[in-house]
Protein backbone atom coordinates (compact mmCIF):
# COMPACT_ATOMS: atom_id res chain seq x y z
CA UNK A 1 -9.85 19.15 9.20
CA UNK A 2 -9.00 21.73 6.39
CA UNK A 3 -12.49 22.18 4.81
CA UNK A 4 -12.74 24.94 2.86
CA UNK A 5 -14.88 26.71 0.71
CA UNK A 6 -15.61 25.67 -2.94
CA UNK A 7 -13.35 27.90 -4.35
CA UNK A 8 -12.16 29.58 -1.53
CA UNK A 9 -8.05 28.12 -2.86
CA UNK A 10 -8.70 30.40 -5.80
CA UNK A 11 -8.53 33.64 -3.29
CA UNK A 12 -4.92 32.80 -1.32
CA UNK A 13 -1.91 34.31 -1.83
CA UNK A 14 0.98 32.18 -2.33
CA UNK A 15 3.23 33.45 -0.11
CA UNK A 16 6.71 32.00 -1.40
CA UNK A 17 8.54 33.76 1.35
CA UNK A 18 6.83 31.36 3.65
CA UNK A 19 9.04 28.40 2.99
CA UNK A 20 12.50 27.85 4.22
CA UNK A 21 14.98 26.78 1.79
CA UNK A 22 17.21 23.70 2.34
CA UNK A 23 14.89 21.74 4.77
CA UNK A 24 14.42 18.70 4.19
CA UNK A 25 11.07 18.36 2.74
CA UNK A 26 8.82 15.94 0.05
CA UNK A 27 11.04 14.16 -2.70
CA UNK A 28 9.48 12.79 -5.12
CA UNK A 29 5.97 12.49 -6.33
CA UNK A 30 4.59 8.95 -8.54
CA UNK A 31 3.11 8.40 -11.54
CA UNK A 32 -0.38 9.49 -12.52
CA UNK A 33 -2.76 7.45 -12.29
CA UNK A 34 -5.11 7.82 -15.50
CA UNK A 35 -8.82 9.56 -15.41
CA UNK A 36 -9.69 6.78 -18.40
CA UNK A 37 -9.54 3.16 -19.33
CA UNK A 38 -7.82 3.93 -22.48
CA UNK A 39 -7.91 0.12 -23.00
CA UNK A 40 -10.39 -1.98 -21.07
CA UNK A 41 -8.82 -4.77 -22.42
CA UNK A 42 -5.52 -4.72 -20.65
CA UNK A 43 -5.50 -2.25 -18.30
CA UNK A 44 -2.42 -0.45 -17.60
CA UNK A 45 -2.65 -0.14 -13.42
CA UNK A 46 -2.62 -2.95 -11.27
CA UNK A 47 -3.74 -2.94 -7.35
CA UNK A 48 -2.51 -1.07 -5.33
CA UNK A 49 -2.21 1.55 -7.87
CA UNK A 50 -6.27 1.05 -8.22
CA UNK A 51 -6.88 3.32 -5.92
CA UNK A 52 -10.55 4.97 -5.79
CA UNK A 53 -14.45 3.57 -5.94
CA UNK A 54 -15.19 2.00 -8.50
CA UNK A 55 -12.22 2.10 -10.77
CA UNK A 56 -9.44 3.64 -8.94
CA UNK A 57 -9.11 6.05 -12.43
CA UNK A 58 -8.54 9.69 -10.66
CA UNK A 59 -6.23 11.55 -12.36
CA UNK A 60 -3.87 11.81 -9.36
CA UNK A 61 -0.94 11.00 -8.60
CA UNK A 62 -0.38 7.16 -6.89
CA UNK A 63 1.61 8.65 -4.21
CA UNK A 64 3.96 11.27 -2.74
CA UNK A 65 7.27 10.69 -0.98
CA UNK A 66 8.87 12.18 1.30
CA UNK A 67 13.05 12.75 1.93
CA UNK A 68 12.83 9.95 4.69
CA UNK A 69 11.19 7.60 2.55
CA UNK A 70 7.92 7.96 3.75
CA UNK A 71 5.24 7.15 0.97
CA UNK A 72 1.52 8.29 1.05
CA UNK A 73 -1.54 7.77 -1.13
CA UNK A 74 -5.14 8.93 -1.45
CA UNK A 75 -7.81 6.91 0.77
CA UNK A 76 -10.92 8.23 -0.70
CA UNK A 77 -13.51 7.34 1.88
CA UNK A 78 -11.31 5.71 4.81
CA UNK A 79 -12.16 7.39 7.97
CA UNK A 80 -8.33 8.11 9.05
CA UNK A 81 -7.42 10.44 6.16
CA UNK A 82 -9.63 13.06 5.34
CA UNK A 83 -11.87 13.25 1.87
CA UNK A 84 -14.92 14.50 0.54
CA UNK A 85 -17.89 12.66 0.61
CA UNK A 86 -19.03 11.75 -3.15
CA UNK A 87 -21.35 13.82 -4.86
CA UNK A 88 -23.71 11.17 -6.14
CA UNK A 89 -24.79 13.52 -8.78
CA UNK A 90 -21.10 14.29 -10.13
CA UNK A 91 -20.26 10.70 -12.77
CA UNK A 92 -16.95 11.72 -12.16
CA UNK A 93 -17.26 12.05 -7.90
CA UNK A 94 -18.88 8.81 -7.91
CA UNK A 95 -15.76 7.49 -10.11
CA UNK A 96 -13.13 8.58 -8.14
CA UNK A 97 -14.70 8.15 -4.59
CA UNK A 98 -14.80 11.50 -3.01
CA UNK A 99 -15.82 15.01 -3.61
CA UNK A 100 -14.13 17.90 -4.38
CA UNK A 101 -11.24 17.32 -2.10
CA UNK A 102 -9.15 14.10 -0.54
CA UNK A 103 -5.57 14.27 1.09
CA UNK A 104 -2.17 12.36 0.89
CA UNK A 105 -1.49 14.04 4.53
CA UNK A 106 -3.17 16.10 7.24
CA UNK A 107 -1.87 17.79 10.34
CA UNK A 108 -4.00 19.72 12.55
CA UNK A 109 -3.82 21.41 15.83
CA UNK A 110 -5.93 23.90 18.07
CA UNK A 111 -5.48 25.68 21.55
CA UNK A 112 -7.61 28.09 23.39
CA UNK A 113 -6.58 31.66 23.32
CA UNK A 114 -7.79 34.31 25.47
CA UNK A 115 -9.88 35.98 22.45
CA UNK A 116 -11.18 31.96 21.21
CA UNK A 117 -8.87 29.75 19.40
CA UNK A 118 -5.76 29.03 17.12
CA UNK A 119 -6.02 27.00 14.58
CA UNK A 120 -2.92 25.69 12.71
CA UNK A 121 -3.76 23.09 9.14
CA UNK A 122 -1.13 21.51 7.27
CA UNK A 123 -2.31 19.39 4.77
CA UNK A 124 -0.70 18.29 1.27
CA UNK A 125 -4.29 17.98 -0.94
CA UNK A 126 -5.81 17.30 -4.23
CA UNK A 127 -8.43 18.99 -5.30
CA UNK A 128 -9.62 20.16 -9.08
CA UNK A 129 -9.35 23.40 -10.61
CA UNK A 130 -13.02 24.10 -11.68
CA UNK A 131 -13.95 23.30 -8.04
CA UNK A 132 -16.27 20.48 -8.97
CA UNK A 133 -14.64 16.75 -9.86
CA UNK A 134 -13.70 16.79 -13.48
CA UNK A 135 -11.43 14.94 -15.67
CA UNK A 136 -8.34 16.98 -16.62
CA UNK A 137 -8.60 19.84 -13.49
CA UNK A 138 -6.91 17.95 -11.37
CA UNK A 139 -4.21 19.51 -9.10
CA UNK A 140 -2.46 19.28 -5.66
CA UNK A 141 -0.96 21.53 -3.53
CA UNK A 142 0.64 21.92 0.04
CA UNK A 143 -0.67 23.86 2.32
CA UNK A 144 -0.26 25.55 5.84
CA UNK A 145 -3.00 27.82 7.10
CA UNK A 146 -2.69 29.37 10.65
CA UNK A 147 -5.87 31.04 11.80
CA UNK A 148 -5.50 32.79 15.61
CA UNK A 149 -8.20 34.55 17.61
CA UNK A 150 -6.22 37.68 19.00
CA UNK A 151 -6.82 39.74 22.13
CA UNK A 152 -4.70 42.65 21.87
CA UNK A 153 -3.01 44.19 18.77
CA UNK A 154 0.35 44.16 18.44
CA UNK A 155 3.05 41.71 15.94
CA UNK A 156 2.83 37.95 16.78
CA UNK A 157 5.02 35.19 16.15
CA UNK A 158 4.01 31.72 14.85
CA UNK A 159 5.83 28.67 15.16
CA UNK A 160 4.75 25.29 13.73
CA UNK A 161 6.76 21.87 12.61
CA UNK A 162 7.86 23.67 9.38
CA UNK A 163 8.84 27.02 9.99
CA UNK A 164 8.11 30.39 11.80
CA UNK A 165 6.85 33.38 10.66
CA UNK A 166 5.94 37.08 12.01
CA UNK A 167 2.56 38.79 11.61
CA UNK A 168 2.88 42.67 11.92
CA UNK A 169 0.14 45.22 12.46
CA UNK A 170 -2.28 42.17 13.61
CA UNK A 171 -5.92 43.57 14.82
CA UNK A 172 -7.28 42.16 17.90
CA UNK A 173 -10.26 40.16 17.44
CA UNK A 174 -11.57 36.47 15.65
CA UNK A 175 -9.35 35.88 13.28
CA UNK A 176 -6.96 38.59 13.75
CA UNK A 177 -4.34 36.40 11.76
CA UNK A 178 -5.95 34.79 9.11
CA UNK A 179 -2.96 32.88 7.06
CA UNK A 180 -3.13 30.51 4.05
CA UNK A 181 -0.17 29.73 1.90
CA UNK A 182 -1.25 27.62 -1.14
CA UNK A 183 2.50 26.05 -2.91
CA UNK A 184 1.75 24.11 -5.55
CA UNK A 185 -1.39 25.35 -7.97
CA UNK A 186 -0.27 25.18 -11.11
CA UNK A 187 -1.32 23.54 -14.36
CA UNK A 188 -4.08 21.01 -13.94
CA UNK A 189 -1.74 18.10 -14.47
CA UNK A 190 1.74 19.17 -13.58
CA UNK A 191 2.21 17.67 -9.78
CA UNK A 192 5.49 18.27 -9.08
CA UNK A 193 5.15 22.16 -7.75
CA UNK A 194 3.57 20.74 -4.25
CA UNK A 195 7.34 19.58 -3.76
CA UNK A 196 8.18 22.85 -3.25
CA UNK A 197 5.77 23.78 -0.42
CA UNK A 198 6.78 23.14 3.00
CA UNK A 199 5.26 20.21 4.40
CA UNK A 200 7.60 17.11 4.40
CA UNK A 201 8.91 15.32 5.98
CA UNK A 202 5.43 13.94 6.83
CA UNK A 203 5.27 14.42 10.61
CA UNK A 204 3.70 10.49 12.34
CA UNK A 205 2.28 10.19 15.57
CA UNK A 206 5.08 8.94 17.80
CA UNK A 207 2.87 6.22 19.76
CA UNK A 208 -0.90 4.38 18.90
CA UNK A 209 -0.96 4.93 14.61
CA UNK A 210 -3.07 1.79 13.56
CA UNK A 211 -0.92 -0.25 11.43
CA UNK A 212 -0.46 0.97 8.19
CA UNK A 213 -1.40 4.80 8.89
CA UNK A 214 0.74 7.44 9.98
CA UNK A 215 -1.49 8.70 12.45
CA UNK A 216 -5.09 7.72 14.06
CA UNK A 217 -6.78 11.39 13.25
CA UNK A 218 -6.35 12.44 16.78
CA UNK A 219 -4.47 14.90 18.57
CA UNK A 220 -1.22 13.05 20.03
CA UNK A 221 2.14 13.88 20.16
CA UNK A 222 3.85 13.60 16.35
CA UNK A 223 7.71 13.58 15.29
CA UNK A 224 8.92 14.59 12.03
CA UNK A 225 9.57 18.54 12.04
CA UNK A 226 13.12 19.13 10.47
CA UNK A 227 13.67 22.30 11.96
CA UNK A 228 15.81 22.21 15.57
CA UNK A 229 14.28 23.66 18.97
CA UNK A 230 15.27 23.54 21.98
CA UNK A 231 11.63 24.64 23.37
CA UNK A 232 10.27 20.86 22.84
CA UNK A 233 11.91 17.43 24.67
CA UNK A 234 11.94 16.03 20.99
CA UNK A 235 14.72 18.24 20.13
CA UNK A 236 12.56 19.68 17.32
CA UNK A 237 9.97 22.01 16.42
CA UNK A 238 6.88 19.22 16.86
CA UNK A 239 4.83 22.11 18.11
CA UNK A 240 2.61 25.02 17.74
CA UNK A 241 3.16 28.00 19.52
CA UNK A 242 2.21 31.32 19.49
CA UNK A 243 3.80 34.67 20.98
CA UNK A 244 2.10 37.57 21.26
CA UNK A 245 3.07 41.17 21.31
CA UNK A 246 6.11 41.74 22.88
CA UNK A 247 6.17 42.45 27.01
CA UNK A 248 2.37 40.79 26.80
CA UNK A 249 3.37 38.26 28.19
CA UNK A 250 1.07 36.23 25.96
CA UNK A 251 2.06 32.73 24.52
CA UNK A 252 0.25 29.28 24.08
CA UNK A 253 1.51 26.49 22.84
CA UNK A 254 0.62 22.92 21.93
CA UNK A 255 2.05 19.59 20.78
CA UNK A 256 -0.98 17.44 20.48
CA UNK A 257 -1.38 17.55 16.66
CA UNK A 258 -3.65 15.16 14.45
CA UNK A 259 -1.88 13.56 11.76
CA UNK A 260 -3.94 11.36 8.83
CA UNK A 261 -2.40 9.39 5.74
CA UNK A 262 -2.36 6.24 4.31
CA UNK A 263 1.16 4.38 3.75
CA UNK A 264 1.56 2.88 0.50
CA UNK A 265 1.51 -1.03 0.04
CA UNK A 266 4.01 -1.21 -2.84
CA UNK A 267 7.07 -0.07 -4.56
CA UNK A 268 7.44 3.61 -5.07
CA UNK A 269 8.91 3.66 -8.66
CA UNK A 270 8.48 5.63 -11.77
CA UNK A 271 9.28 4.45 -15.36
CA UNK A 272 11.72 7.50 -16.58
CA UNK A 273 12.39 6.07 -19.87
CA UNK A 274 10.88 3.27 -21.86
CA UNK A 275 12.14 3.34 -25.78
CA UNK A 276 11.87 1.01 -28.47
CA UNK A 277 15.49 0.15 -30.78
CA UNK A 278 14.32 -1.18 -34.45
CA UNK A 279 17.13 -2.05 -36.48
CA UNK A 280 18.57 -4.87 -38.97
CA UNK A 281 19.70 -6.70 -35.67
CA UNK A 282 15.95 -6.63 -34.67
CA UNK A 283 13.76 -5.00 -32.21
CA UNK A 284 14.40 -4.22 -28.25
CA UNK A 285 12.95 -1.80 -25.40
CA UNK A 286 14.90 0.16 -23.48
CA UNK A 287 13.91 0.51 -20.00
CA UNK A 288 15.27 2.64 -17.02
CA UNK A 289 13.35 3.01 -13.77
CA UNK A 290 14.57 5.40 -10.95
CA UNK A 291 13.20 5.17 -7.42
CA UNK A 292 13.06 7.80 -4.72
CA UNK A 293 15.57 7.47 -2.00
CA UNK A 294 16.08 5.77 0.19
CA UNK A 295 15.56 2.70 -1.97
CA UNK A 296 13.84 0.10 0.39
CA UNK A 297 16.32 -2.83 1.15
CA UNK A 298 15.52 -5.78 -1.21
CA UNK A 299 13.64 -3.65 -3.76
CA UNK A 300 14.88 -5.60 -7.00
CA UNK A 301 12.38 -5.05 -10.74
CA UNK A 302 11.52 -7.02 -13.41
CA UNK A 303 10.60 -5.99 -16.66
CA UNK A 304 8.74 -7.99 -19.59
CA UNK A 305 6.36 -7.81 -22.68
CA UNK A 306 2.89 -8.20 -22.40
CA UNK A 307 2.42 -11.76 -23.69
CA UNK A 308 4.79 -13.23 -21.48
CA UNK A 309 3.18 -14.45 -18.01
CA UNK A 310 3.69 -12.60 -14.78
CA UNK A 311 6.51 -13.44 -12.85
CA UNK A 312 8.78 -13.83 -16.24
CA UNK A 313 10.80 -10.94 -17.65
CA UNK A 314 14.67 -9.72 -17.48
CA UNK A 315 15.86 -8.97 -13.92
CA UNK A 316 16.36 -4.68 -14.10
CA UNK A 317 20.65 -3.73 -13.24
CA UNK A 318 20.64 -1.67 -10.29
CA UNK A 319 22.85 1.50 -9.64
CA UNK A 320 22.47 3.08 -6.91
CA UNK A 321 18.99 4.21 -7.41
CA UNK A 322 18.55 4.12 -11.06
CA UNK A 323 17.68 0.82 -12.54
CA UNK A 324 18.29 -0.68 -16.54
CA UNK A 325 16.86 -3.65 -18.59
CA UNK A 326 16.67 -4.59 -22.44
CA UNK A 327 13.89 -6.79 -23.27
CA UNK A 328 13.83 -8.55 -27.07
CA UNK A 329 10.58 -8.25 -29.00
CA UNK A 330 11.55 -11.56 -30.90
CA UNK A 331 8.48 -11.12 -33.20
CA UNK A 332 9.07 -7.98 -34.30
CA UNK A 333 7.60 -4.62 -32.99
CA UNK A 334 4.05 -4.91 -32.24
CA UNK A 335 1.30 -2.12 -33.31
CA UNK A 336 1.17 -0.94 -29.63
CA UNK A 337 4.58 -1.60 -28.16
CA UNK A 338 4.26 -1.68 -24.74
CA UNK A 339 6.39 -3.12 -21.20
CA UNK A 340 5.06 -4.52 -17.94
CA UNK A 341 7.63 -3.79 -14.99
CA UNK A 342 7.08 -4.79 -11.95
CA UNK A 343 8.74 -3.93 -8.27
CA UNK A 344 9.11 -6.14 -5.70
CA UNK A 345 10.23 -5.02 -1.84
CA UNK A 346 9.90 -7.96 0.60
CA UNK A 347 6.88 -7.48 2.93
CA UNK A 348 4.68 -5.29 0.70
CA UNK A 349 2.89 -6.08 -2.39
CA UNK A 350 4.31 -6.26 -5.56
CA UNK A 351 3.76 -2.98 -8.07
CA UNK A 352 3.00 -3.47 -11.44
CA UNK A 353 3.07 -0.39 -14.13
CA UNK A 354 3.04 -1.03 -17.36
CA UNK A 355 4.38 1.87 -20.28
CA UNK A 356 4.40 2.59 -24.28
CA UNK A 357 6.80 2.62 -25.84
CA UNK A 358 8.57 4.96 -28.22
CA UNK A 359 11.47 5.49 -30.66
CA UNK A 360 14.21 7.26 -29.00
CA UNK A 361 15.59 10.61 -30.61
CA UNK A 362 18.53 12.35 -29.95
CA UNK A 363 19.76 15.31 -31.10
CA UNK A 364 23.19 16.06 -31.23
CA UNK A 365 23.77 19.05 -33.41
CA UNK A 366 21.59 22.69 -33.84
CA UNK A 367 23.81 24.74 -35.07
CA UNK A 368 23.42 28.72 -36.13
CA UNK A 369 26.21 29.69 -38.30
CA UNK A 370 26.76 33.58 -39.02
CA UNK A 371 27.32 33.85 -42.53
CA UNK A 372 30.80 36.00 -43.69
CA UNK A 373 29.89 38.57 -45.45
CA UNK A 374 26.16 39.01 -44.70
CA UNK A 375 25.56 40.10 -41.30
CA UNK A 376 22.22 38.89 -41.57
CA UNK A 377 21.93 35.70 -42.79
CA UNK A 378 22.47 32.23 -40.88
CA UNK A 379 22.91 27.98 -41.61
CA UNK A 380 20.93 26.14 -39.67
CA UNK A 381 22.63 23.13 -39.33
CA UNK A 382 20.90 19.98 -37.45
CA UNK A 383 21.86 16.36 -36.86
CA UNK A 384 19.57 13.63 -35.15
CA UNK A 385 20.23 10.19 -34.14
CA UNK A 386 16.89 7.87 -34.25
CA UNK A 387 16.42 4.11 -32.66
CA UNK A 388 13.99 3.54 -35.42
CA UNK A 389 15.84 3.71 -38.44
CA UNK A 390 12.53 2.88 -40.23
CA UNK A 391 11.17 6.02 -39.32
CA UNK A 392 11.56 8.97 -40.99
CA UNK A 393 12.91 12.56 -39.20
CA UNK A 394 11.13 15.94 -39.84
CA UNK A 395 12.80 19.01 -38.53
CA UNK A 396 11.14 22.16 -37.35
CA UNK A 397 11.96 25.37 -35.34
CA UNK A 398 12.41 28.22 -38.18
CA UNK A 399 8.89 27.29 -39.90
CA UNK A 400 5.69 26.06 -39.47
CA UNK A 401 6.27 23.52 -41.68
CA UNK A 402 8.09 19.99 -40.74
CA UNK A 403 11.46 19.56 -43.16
CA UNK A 404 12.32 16.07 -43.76
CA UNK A 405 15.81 15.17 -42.85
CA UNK A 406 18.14 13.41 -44.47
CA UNK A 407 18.64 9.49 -44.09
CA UNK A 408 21.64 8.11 -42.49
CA UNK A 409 24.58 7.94 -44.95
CA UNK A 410 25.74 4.77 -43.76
CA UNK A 411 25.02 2.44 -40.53
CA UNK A 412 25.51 4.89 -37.23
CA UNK A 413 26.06 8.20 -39.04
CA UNK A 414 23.12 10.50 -38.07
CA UNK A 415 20.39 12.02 -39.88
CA UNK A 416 21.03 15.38 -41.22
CA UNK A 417 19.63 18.67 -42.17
CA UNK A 418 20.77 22.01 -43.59
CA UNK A 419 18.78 25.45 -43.79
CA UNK A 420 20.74 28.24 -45.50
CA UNK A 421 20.13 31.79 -45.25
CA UNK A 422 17.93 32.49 -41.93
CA UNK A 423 17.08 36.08 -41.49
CA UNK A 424 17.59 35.18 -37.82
CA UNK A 425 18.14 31.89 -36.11
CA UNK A 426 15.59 29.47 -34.50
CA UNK A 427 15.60 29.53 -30.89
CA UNK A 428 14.93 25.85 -30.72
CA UNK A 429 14.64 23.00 -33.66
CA UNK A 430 12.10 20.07 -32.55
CA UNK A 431 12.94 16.77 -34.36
CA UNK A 432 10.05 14.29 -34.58
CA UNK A 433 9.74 11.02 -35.63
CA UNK A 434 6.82 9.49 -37.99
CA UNK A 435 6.55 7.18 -34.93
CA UNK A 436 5.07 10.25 -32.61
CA UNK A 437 8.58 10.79 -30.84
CA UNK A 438 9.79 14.35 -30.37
CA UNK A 439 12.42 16.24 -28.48
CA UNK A 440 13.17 19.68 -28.99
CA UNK A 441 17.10 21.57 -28.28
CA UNK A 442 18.09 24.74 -27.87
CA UNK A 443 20.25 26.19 -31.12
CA UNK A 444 23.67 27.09 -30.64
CA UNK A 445 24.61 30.10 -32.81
CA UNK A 446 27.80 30.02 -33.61
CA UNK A 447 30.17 33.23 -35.17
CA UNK A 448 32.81 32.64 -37.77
């Protein structure tokens, strides 16, 4: 497996150069699932997204998927993907149900060499930033690590399912190559930079994965690699191979590899957009869902408010694989607006997430005007469209302080707001809403 060190991660280099371009890789990661009950009383993640001992609240992402559809999840303590055991002195360990590292995927593979061994690990991992399991350090990466015993010095090539890559000036001895490359560590709770590391699509074991895993943990022969060869009988680079100097003679190679992961038992969906529309005509959500392609065949949504019983709701519109619903909120809007949606694909179980909701702005104006006749003065000029016409608009870009803006003249005209006579102009304006909503826009600055 691809234990490591505590902190060891902290020490790579990201090597960027180390991915190929334009391969198909991992598409899409899911929604986060939350490190708190927020609310006790209705919870906001239904099995499967309950995911670790006791709770299933991580901090993690449900799952990631990959450009052929394939969808992974954590499996804290299962003994076909790879986790940490639980520190049982760590509240937050013992929460999630593993230690300070569990994967979505793992491929490993080793060979004899004639100095020891080569070790290739390809894993894409969660860990947390402070080492220890914490609430709000949470991160995941992808990784590939190639680690080769050498016998001679010289420049070695490496290949592996996702690439290839040269090692000059390589030392003979253990460890002569020593190769990590970390894609991915970013801000504890942005997940989406692991999409741009090379593993995907997840390589399976081609024969003997237990149902529901794609792979048993043991070496076997895998498929998956998108990158042509025409040194393996697959057709592709499902291999590990490495050539040594050159006129050595020296090369070993390998295509039993070890693949771990858990497939996900649900609809891989995230909520993109779930806003509220209060007006004299009354109150409605606004809800769009988008799903990863491929979109499983069947996969058809529902979406409803919280009082009414599972099962009920408006059937979602589906385009391509984007899909739309507007619920009413007959009663009026509630003091915590919120949506249930849930996705059903035939023969897996049916995913519930539920989302706030929020007033909808939309800026359509932020406008710098040059002044004539005084080079250095500007009009700001901004105007804001709101689905809670209840609601007052502050502006804000040029100050510290929040401007209110001016109400609609009449039914669909905009909300409005002049600055004169900016030294220089805002880069951005943010427009917020005494409901919470913001959204921020670049200014436009515009020359007479």
């Amino acid at each position: 497996m691809l234990k490591k060190g505590r902190f060891l991660w902290l020490t790579v280099v990201l090597l960027l150069a180390f991915a190929q371009p334009g391969l198909p890789a991992l598409s899409a990661v899911g929604p986060v699932v939350p490190d708190a009950d927020g609310d006790p009383l209705t919870p906001p993640w239904a099995p499967p997204f309950q995911l670790g001992a006791p709770t299933g609240f991580n901090g993690f992402p449900v799952w990631y998927r990959d450009s052929l559809g394939q969808t992974l999840v954590l499996a804290p303590g299962n003994p076909l993907v790879f986790s940490d055991p639980v520190d049982p002195l760590n509240p937050f360990s013992v929460q999630v149900g593993f230690g300070g590292e569990a994967m979505y995927w793992t491929g490993d593979a080793t060979m004899p060499t004639s100095a020891g061994t080569a070790d290739l690990g390809m894993a894409l991992e969660c860990t947390f930033n402070t080492g220890d399991p914490a609430p709000g350090e949470q991160i995941v990466f992808a990784r590939i690590r190639i680690r080769i015993d050498t016998p001679i010095p010289g420049t070695y090539t490496v290949f592996h399912p996702y690439g290839a890559k040269t090692f000059s000036d390589v030392p003979a001895g253990i460890r002569g190559i020593n190769d990590t490359s970390d894609i991915g560590i970013g801000a504890p709770g942005d997940f989406t930079g692991a999409l741009n590391g090379q593993i995907g699509p997840f390589l399976r074991q081609v024969t003997g994965a237990p149902p529901g895993y794609i792979g048993d943990g043991l070496p076997a022969l895998v498929t998956g690699s998108p990158i042509p060869s025409a040194l393996h009988p697959s057709g592709f680079q499902n291999f590990f191979r490495v050539e040594g100097p050159p006129g050595s003679g020296l090369v070993w190679e390998t295509d039993q590899i070890a693949v771990g992961g858990k497939f996900y038992d649900g609809t891989p969906y995230n909520i993109t957009r779930a806003t509220y529309n209060r007006s004299a005509a009354g109150v409605f959500a606004d809800v769009f869902v988008t799903v990863p392609p491929p979109v499983p065949a069947g996969t058809a949504f529902r979406v409803r408010r919280p009082d009414q019983p599972a099962g009920s709701g408006v059937l979602m519109t589906r385009s391509q694989n984007q899909y739309y619903a507007r619920v009413n909120f007959p009663a009026g809007l509630p003091a915590n607006p919120t949506v249930v949606c849930t996705g059903t694909t035939p023969g897996f179980t049916p995913t519930v997430q539920s989302s706030s909701l929020v007033a909808g702005i939309f800026i359509t104006k932020a406008e710098a005007t040059l002044i004539t006749g005084r080079p250095n003065r500007y009009n700001l000029n901004i105007e804001a469209f709101s689905t809670d016409v209840q609601a007052a608009l502050t502006a804000t870009g040029w100050s510290a302080a929040k401007v209110p803006m001016i109400p609609p003249a009449a039914p669909g005209a905009p909300w409005t707001l002049r600055v004169a006579g900016l030294a220089i102009p805002p880069a951005t304006v943010t427009v917020q809403s005494a409901a919470g909503q913001g959204v921020q826009s670049n200014v436009m600055v515009v020359l007479p």
